[in-house]
Protein backbone atom coordinates (compact mmCIF):
# COMPACT_ATOMS: atom_id res chain seq x y z
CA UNK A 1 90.57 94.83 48.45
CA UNK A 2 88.78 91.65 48.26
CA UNK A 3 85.36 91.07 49.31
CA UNK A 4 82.52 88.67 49.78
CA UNK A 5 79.37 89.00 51.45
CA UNK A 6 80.23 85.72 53.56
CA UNK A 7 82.20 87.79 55.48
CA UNK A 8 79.89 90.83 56.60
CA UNK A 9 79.56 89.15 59.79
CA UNK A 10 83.32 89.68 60.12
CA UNK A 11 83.04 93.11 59.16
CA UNK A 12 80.52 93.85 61.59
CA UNK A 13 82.28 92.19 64.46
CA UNK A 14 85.30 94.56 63.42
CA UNK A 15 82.92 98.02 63.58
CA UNK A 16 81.42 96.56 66.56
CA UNK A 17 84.03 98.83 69.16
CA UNK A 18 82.63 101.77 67.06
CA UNK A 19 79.12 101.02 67.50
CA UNK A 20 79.25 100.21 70.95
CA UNK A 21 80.94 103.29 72.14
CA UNK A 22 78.67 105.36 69.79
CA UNK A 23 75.95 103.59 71.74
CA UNK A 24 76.67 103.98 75.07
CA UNK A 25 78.40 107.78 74.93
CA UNK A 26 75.25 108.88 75.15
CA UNK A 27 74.45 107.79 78.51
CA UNK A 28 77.96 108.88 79.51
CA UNK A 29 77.84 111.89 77.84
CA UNK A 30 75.35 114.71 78.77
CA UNK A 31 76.68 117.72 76.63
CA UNK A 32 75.67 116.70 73.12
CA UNK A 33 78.52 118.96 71.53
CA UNK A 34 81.24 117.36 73.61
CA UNK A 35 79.55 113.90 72.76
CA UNK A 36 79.09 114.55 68.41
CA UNK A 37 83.43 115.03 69.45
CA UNK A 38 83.72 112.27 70.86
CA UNK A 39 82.14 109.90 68.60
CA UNK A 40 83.57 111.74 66.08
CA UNK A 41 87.21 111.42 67.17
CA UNK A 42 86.89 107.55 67.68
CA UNK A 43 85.43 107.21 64.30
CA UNK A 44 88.71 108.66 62.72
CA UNK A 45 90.67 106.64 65.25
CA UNK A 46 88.97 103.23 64.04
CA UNK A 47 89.71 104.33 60.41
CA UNK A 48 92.89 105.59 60.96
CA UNK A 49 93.46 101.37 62.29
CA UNK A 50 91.48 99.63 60.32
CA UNK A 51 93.42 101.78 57.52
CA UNK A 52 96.80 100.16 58.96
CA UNK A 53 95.04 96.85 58.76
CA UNK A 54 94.04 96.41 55.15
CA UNK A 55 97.82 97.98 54.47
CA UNK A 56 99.69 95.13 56.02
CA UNK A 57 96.93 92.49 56.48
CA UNK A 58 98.02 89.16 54.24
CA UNK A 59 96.24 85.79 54.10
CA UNK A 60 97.93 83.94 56.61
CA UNK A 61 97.94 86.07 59.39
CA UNK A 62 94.78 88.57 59.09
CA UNK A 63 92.55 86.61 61.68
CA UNK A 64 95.12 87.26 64.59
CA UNK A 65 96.33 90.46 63.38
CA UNK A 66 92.17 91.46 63.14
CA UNK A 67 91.72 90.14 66.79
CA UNK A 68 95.30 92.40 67.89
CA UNK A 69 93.96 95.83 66.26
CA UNK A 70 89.88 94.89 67.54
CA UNK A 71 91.94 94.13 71.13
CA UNK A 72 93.02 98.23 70.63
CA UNK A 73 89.93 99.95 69.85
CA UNK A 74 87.94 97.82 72.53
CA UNK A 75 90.29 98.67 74.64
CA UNK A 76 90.46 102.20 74.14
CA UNK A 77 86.91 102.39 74.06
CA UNK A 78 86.68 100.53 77.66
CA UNK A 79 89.13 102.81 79.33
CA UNK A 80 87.29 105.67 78.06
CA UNK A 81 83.70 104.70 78.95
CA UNK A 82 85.39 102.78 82.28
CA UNK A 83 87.01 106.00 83.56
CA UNK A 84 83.89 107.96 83.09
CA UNK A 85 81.92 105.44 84.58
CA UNK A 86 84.03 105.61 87.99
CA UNK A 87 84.93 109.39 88.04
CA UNK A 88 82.10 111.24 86.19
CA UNK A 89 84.97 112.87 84.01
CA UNK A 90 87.03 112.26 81.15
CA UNK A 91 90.61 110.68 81.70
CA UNK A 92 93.37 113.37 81.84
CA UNK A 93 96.51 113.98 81.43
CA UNK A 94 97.29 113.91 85.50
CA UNK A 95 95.44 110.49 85.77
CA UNK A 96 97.61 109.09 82.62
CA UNK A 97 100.80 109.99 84.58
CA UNK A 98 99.28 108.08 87.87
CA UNK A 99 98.93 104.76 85.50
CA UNK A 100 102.10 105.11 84.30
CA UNK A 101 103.05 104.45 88.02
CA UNK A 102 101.25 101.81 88.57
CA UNK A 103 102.46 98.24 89.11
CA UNK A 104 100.76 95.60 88.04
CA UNK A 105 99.68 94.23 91.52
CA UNK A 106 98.39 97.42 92.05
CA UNK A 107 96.09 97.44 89.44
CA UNK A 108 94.75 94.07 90.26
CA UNK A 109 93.88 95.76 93.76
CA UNK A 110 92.25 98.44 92.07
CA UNK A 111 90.13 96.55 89.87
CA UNK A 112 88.90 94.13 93.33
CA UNK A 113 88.25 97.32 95.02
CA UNK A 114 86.41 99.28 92.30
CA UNK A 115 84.82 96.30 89.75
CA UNK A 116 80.87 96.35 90.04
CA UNK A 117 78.24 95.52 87.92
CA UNK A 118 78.25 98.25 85.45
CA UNK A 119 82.05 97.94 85.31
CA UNK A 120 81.82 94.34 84.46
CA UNK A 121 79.10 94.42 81.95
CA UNK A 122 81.37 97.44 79.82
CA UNK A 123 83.79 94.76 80.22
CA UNK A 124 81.76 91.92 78.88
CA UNK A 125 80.34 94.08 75.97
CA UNK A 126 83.76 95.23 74.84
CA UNK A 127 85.36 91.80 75.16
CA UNK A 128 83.05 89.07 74.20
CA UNK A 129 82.90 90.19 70.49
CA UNK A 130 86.43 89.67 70.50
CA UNK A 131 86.14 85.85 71.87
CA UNK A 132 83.66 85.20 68.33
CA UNK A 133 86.38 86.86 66.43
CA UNK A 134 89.58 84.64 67.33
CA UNK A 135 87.19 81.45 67.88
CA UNK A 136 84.36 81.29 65.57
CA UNK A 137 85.90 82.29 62.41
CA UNK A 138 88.37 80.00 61.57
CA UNK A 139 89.13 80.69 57.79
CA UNK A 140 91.91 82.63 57.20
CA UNK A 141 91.14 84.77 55.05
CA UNK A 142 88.51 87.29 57.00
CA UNK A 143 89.60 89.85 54.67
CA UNK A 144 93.20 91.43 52.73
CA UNK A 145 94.66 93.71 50.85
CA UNK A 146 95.27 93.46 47.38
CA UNK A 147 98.49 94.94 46.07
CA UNK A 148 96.61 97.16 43.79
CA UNK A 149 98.16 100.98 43.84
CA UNK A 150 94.98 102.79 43.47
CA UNK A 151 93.56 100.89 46.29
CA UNK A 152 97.49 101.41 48.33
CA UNK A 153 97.25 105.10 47.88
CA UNK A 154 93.52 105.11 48.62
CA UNK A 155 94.17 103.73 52.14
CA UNK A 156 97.34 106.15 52.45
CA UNK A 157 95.66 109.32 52.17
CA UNK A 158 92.26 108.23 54.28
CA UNK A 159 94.85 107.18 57.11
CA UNK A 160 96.97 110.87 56.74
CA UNK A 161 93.55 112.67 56.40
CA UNK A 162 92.35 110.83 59.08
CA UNK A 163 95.68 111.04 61.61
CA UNK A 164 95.42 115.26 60.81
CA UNK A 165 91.76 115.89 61.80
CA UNK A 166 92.25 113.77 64.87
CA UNK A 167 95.33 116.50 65.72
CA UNK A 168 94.27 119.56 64.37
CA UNK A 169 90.43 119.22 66.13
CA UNK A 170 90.02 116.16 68.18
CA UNK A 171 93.37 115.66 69.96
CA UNK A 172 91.77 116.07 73.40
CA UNK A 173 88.71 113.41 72.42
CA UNK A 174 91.53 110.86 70.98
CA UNK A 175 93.03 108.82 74.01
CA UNK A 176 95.17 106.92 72.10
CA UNK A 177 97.46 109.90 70.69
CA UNK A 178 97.33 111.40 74.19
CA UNK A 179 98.41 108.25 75.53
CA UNK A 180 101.57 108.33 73.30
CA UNK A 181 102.52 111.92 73.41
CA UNK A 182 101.77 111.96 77.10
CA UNK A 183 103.90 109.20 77.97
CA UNK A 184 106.71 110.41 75.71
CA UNK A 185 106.56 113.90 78.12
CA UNK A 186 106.40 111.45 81.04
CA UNK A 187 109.60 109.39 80.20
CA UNK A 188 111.77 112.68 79.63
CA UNK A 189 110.56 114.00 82.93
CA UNK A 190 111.20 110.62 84.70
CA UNK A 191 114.49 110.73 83.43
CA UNK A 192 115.41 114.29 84.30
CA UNK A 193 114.19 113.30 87.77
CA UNK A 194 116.30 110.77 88.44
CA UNK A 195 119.09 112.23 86.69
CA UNK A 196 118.91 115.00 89.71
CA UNK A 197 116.99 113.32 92.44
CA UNK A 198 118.27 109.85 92.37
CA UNK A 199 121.85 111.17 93.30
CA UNK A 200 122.70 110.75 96.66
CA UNK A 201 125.03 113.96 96.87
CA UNK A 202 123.97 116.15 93.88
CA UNK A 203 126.36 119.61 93.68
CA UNK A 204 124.15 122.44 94.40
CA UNK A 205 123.92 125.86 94.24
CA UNK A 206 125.21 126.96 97.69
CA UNK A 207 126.42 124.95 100.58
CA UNK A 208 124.19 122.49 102.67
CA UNK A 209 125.42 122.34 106.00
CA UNK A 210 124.16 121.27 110.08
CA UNK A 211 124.05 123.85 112.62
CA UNK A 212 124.74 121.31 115.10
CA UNK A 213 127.03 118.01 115.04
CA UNK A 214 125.18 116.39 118.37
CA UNK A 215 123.85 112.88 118.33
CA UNK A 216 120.94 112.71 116.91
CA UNK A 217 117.95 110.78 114.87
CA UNK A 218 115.13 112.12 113.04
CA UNK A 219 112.51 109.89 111.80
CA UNK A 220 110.27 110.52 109.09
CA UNK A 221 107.07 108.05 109.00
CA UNK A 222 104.90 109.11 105.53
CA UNK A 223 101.40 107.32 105.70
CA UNK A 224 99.77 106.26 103.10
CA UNK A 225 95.88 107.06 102.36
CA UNK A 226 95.07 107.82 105.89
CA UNK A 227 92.93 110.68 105.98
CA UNK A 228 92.06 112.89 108.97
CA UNK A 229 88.00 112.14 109.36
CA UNK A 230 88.95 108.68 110.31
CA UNK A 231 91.19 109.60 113.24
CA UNK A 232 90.18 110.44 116.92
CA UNK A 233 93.01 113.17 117.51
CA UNK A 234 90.99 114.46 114.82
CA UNK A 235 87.41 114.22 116.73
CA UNK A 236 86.38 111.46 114.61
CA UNK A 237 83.86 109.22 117.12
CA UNK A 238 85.36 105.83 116.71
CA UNK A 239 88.78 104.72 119.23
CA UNK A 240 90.94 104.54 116.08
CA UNK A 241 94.37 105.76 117.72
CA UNK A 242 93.79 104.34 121.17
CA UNK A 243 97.74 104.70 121.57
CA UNK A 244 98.72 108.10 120.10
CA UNK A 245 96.10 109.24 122.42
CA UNK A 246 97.77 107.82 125.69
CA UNK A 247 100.46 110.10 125.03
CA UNK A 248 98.57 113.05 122.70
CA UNK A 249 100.54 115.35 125.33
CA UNK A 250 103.56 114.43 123.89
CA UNK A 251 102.61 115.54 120.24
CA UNK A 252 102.29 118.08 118.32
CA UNK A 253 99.34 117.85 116.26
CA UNK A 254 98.74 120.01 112.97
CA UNK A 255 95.09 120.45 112.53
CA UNK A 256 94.17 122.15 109.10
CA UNK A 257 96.99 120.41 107.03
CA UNK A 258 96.53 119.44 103.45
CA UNK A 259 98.23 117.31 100.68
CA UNK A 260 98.95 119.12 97.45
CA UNK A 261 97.23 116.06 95.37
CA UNK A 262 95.42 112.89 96.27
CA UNK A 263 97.58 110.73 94.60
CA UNK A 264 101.01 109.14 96.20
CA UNK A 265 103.10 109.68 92.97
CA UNK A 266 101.96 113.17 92.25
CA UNK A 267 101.75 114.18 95.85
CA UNK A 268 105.32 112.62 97.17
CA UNK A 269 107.22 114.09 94.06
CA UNK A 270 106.05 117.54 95.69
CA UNK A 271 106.09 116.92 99.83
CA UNK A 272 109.45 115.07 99.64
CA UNK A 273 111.41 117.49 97.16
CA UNK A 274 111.51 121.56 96.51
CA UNK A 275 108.96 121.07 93.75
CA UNK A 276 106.02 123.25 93.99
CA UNK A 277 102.84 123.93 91.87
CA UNK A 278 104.59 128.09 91.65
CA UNK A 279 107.94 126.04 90.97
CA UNK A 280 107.56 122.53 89.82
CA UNK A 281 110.25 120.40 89.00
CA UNK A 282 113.14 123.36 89.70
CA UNK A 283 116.71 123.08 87.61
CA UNK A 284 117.95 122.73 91.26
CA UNK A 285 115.68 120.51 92.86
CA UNK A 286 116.33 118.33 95.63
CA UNK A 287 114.57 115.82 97.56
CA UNK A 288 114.83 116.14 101.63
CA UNK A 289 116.52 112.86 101.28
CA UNK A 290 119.89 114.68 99.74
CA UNK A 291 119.62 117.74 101.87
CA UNK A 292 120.20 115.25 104.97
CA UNK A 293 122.66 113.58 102.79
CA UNK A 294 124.07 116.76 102.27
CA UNK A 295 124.23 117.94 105.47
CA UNK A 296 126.05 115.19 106.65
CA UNK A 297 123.14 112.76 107.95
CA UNK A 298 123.68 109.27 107.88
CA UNK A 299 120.15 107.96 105.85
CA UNK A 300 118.32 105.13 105.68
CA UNK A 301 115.10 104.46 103.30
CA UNK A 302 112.81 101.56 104.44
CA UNK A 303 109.57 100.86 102.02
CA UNK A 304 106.88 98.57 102.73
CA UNK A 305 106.08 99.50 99.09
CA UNK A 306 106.76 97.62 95.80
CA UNK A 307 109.31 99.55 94.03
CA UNK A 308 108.37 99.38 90.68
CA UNK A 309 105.34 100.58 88.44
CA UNK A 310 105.52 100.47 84.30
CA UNK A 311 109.01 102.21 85.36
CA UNK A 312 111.30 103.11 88.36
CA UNK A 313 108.56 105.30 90.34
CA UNK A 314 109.14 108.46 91.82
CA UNK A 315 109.43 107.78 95.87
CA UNK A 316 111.77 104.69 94.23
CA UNK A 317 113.91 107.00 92.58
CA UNK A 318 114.09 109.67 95.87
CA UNK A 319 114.73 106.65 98.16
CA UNK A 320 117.39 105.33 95.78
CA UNK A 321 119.46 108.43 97.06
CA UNK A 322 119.70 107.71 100.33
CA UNK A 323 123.01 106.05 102.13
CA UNK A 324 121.21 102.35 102.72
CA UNK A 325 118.03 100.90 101.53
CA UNK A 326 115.88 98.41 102.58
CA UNK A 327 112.30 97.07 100.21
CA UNK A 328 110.48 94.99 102.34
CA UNK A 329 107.94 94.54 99.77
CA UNK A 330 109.16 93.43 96.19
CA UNK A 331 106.91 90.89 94.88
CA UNK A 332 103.52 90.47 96.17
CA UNK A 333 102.02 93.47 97.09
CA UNK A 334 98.25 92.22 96.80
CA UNK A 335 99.22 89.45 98.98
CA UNK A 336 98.59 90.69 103.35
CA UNK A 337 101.40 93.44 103.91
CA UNK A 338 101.10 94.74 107.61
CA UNK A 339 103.39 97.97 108.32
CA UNK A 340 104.77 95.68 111.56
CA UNK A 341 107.72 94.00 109.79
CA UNK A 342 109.56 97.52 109.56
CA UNK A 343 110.36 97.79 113.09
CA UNK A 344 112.57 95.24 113.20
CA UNK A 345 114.59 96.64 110.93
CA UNK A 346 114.02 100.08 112.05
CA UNK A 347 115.04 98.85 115.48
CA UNK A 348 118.80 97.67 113.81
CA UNK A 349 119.26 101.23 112.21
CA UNK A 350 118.67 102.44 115.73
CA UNK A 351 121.24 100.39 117.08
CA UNK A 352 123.97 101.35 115.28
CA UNK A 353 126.59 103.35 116.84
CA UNK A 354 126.57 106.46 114.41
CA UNK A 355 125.75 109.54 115.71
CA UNK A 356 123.60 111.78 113.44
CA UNK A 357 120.71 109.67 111.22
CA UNK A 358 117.58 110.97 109.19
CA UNK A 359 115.27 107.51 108.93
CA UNK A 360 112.56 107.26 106.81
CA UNK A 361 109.46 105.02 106.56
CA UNK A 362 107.53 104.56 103.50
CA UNK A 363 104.58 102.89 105.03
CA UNK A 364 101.60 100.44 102.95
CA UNK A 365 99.55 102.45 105.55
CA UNK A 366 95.97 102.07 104.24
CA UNK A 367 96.47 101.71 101.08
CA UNK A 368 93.37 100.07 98.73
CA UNK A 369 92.43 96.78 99.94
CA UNK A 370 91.93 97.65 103.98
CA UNK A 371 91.28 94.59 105.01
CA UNK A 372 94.77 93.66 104.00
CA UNK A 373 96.10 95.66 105.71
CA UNK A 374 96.01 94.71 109.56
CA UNK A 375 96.36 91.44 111.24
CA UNK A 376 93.38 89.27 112.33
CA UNK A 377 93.79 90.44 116.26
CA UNK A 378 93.64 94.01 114.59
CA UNK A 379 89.91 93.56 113.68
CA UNK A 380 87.53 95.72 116.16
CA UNK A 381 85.14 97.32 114.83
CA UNK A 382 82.32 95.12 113.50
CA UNK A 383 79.04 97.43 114.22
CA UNK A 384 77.48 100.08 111.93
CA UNK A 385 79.60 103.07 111.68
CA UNK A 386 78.79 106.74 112.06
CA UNK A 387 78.70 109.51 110.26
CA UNK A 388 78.75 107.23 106.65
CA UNK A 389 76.66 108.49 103.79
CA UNK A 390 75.68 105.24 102.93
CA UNK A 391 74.11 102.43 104.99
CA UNK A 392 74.80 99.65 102.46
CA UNK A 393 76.11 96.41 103.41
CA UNK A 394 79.26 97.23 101.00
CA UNK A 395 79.67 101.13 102.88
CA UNK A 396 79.42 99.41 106.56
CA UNK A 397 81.95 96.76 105.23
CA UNK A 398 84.31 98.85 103.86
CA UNK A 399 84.33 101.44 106.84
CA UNK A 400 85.17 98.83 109.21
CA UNK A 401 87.68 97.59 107.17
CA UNK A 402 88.99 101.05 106.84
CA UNK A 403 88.84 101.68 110.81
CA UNK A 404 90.63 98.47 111.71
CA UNK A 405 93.10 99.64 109.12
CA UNK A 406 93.49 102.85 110.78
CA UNK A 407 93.43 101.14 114.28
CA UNK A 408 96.44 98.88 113.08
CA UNK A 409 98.68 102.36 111.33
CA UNK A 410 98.13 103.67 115.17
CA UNK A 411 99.94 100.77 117.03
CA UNK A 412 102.62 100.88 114.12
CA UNK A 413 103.12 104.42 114.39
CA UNK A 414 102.94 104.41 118.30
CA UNK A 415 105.60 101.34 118.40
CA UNK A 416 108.12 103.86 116.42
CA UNK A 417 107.87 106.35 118.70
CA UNK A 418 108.60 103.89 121.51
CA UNK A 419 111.84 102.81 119.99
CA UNK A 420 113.34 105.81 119.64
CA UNK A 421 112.14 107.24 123.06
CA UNK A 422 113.71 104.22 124.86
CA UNK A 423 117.32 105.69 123.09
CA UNK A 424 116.98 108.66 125.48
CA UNK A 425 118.81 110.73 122.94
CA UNK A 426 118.35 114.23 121.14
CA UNK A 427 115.28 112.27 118.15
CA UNK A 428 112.28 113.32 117.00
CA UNK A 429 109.52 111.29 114.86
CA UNK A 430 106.90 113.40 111.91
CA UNK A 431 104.20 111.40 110.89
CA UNK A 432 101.75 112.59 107.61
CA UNK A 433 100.19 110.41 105.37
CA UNK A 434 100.58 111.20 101.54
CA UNK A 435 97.20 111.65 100.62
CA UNK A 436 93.59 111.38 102.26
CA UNK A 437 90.40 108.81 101.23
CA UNK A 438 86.78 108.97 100.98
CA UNK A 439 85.38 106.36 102.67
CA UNK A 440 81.67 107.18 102.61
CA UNK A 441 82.56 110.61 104.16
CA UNK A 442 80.76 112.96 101.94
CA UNK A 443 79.64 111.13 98.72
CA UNK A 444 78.82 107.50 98.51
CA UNK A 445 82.50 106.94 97.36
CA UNK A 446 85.58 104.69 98.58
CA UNK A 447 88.76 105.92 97.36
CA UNK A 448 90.63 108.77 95.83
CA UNK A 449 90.37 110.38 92.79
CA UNK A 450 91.80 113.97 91.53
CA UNK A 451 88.81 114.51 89.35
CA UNK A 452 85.99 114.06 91.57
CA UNK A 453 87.72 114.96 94.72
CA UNK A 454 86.56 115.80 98.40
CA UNK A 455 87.94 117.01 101.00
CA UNK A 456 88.42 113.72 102.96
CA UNK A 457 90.88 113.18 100.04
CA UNK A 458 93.19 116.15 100.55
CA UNK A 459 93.19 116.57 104.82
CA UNK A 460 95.87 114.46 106.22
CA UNK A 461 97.41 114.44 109.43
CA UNK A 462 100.58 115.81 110.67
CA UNK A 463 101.95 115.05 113.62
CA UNK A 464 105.45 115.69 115.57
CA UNK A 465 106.80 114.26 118.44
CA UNK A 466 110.33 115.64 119.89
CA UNK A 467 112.10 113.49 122.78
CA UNK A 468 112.81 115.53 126.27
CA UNK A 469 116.60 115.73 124.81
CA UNK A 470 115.60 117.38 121.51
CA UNK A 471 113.63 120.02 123.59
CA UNK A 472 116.06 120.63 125.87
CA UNK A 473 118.90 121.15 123.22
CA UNK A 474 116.92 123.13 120.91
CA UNK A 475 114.72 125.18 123.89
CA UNK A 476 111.89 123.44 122.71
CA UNK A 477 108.56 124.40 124.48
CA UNK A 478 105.70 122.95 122.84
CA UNK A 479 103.24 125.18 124.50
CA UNK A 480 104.62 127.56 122.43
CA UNK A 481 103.77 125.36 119.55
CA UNK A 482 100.50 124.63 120.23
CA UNK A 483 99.57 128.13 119.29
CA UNK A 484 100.72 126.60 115.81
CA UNK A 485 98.23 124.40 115.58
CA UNK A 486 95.29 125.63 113.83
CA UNK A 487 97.48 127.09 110.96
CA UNK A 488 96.17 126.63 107.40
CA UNK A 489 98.89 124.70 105.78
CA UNK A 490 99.99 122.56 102.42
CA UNK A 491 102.27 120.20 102.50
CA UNK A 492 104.19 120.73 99.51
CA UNK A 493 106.27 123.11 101.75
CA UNK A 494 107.59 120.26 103.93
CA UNK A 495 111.04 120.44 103.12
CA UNK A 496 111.35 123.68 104.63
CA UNK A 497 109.66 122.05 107.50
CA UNK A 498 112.04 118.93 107.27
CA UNK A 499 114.90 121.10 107.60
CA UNK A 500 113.73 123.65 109.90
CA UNK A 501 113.77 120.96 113.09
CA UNK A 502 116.66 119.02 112.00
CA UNK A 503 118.86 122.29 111.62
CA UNK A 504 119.90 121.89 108.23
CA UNK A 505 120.42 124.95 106.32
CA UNK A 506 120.45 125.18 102.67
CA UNK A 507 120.49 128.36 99.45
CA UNK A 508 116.62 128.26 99.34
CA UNK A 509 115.29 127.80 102.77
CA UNK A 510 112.23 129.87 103.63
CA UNK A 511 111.41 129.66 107.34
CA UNK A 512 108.12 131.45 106.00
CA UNK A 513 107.32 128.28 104.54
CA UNK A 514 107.53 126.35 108.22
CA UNK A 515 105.39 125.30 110.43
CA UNK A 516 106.65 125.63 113.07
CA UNK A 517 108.22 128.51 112.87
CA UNK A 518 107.21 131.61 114.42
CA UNK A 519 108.08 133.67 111.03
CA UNK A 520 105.24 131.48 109.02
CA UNK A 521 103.05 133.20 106.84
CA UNK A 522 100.24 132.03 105.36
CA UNK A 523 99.84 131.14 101.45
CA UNK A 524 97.01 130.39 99.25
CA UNK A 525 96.75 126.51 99.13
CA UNK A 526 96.15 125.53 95.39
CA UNK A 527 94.98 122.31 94.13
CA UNK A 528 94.92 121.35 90.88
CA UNK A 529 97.02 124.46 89.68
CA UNK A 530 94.31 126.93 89.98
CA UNK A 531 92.18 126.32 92.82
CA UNK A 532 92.51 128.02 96.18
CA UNK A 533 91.19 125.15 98.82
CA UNK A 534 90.29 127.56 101.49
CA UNK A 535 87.82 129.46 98.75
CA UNK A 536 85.81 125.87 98.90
């Protein structure tokens, strides 16, 4: 391997990610065992490269291929230090399937949402050496290989040596050999899921069948980051559903309800299919989209939701089974997306003469960038709000933005209703948002996150309305109901729920598992597979 000292500038710049990260782990790092492991495991991930690099590195192309592999261990560095930086954790497995979901628009929301100072100086540090690399050394040769065997097998056996510490002791410090092996796991389960859940009339164990062929519509509205400490049917202190609460007597409204995670991928792959954490990801799973199917429902999916992450994601791939589909949102989901343009289509699925239909409504809701999310006329509240943790300029900002937000999911969610009363036939409307959001709630925090959670994250609404002609053909008495209300409940049982009030019977349904069903009975509400929420 040829050498010169007119080059140890270039050989610094190239042990530069190393340093840096050795450098600032300690400041993200506060148990000095875990943080000797981590340095540790990113030293045998830079050799392990750098390794790979003297291999195959040849005179004409080493400067670029030196910038590609210093682009990798910056970057692995960055995501590292970044996600510790925002979360106070280390990245995990759960958090690599959410980014295998995201789009790229998506991530350009995050990043607006969640870049501050400290954010954009790890960015700087990791990046700028990079710039000197590509630009300031123009000679070709930084440095090669030589052909020499000795040197060949050398490099060979550090690399191996290297590549079997990092799995036999340091596999949960190396990111990059997670990232592989995790998304390898996530691409066979993506495909067994939509091998089984993308079908719109999978055969099943059993039959799936309607106790009832009246004319009817169900519509099923799910929110998106709306969590219940921003809502007045909820006691929260600001007018945020001004027109839910006109007709709050016509509702049913679940008041200790809980998502099973606070992300939309994770969470949706559980509330909208037979899933659970005792039984995820069944042999005979099915989403409710099929059982409707199924059960000889006419179904319609409407997203105001971009349909595609790294991959087909998974409310994509349950949509996908249902009889018609309509993506209102393809393209530019960073761009202003206001939940308003469904009802117009919504309003030409009512119209249709066929008699029994199961409607769903993937809604932006209030998802990342709130302000984005309502129209101008939509934008009340302007004063300091209450109850924050914070009294920054950037907490008050945000919270408005948030309410307004909320405000604007209210009238969307109140027009729906409206449509389908004015049919005057046998309907009823569930609204629940996927997940919840901080918002300066209970830590100075805006957003969701599975590692740092709070409760604001997890408590959603849920929220029924039944039209006179559904109660009356069913015996309906919401009184009865209301005794309901205050039951402790997770989400991830909602297809039992789904098909409790549209009368569709399937193999596994559990009217235990309902509710509202006078045979509920409670179970312990885990979060992140071993946590009982109501222990909290």
């Amino acid at each position: 391997m040829k050498f010169n000292y007119k080059y140890s500038a270039s050989l610094f710049l190239l042990g530069l990610p190393f340093l840096l990260f050795s450098a600032l782990s300690i400041f993200y790092f506060e148990d000095k065992k875990e943080l000797t492991k981590e340095i540790i495991a990113f030293m045998l991930f830079n050799v392990v490269v750098w390794s790979l690099y003297f291999l195959v590195s040849r005179k004409k192309q080493n400067r670029i291929l030196a910038f590609t592999f210093m682009l990798l261990v910056s970057t692995i560095s960055l995501v590292k230090l970044g996600f510790i930086h925002l979360y106070h954790t280390k990245i995990s497995g759960s958090a690599l399937f959410v980014i295998f979901e995201t789009n790229r628009n998506e991530a350009i929301e995050y990043l607006n949402t969640y870049l501050d100072v400290n954010l954009l100086l790890l960015l700087l540090l990791h990046y700028i050496p990079l710039l000197l690399l590509l630009f300031f050394y123009k000679k070709k040769e930084i440095f090669y290989s030589s052909k020499k065997k000795t040197r060949v097998f050398f490099l060979v056996i550090v690399m191996c040596l290297s590549i079997y510490q990092i799995q036999k002791r340091f596999y949960n410090q190396d990111l990059f050999f997670r990232i592989y092996n995790s998304y390898q796991g996530y691409s066979k389960y993506k495909e067994g899921l939509t091998n089984r859940l993308s079908n719109p009339k999978p055969v099943v164990n059993g039959r799936v069948f309607s106790k009832n062929e009246e004319t009817q519509t169900h519509i099923v509205i799910i929110g998106e980051s709306l969590t219940k400490h921003h809502m007045n049917l909820y006691g929260y202190p600001r007018n945020t559903n001004p027109e839910l609460e006109k007709i709050k007597d016509e509702l049913v409204i679940f008041g200790d309800v809980i998502s099973p995670h606070t992300h939309t991928i994770t969470s949706l792959e559980k509330i909208l299919t037979l899933s659970s954490f005792s039984s995820p990801n069944p042999e005979d799973n099915l989403s409710i989209v099929q059982l409707a199917n199924l059960a000889g429902y006419d179904t319609y999916w409407i997203s105001n939701q971009e349909p595609i992450g790294i991959t087909e994601t998974i409310p994509t791939i349950i949509g996908n089974a249902a009889d018609s589909k309509y993506w209102m949102e393809t393209e530019n989901f960073y761009a202003k997306i206001h939940d308003g343009k469904l009802l117009p289509q919504l309003k030409k699925i009512l119209d249709k003469p066929n008699k029994r239909k199961v409607v769903f409504l993937h809604m932006i809701g209030v998802h990342g960038t709130y302000d984005k999310r309502y129209p101008a006329k939509f934008n009340y509240f302007k004063d300091t709000p209450p109850n924050i943790i914070s009294k920054s300029s950037r907490a008050i900002k945000y919270t408005n933005y948030y309410d307004n937000a909320v405000r604007y999911n209210d009238h969307v969610v109140s027009e729906i209703i409206s449509l389908i009363n004015k049919k005057n036939i046998n309907s009823s409307v569930v609204y629940f948002s996927d997940h919840g959001q901080e918002v300066f709630d209970t830590i100075n925090f805006m957003g969701h996150n599975e590692y740092n959670s709070t409760k604001p994250m997890y408590e959603i609404p849920l929220i029924f309305w039944f039209s006179p002609k559904y109660k009356a053909f069913n015996s309906l008495n919401l009184k009865t109901i209301e005794d309901y209300k205050n039951r402790k409940y997770q989400l991830e049982d909602f297809p039992h729920v789904f098909a409790d009030y549209t009368g569709i019977h399937f193999s596994g349904l559990d009217f235990k598992k309902s509710i509202l069903n006078k045979r509920f009975v409670y179970k312990d509400r885990i979060i992140k597979n071993e946590i009982n929420y109501d222990d909290l």
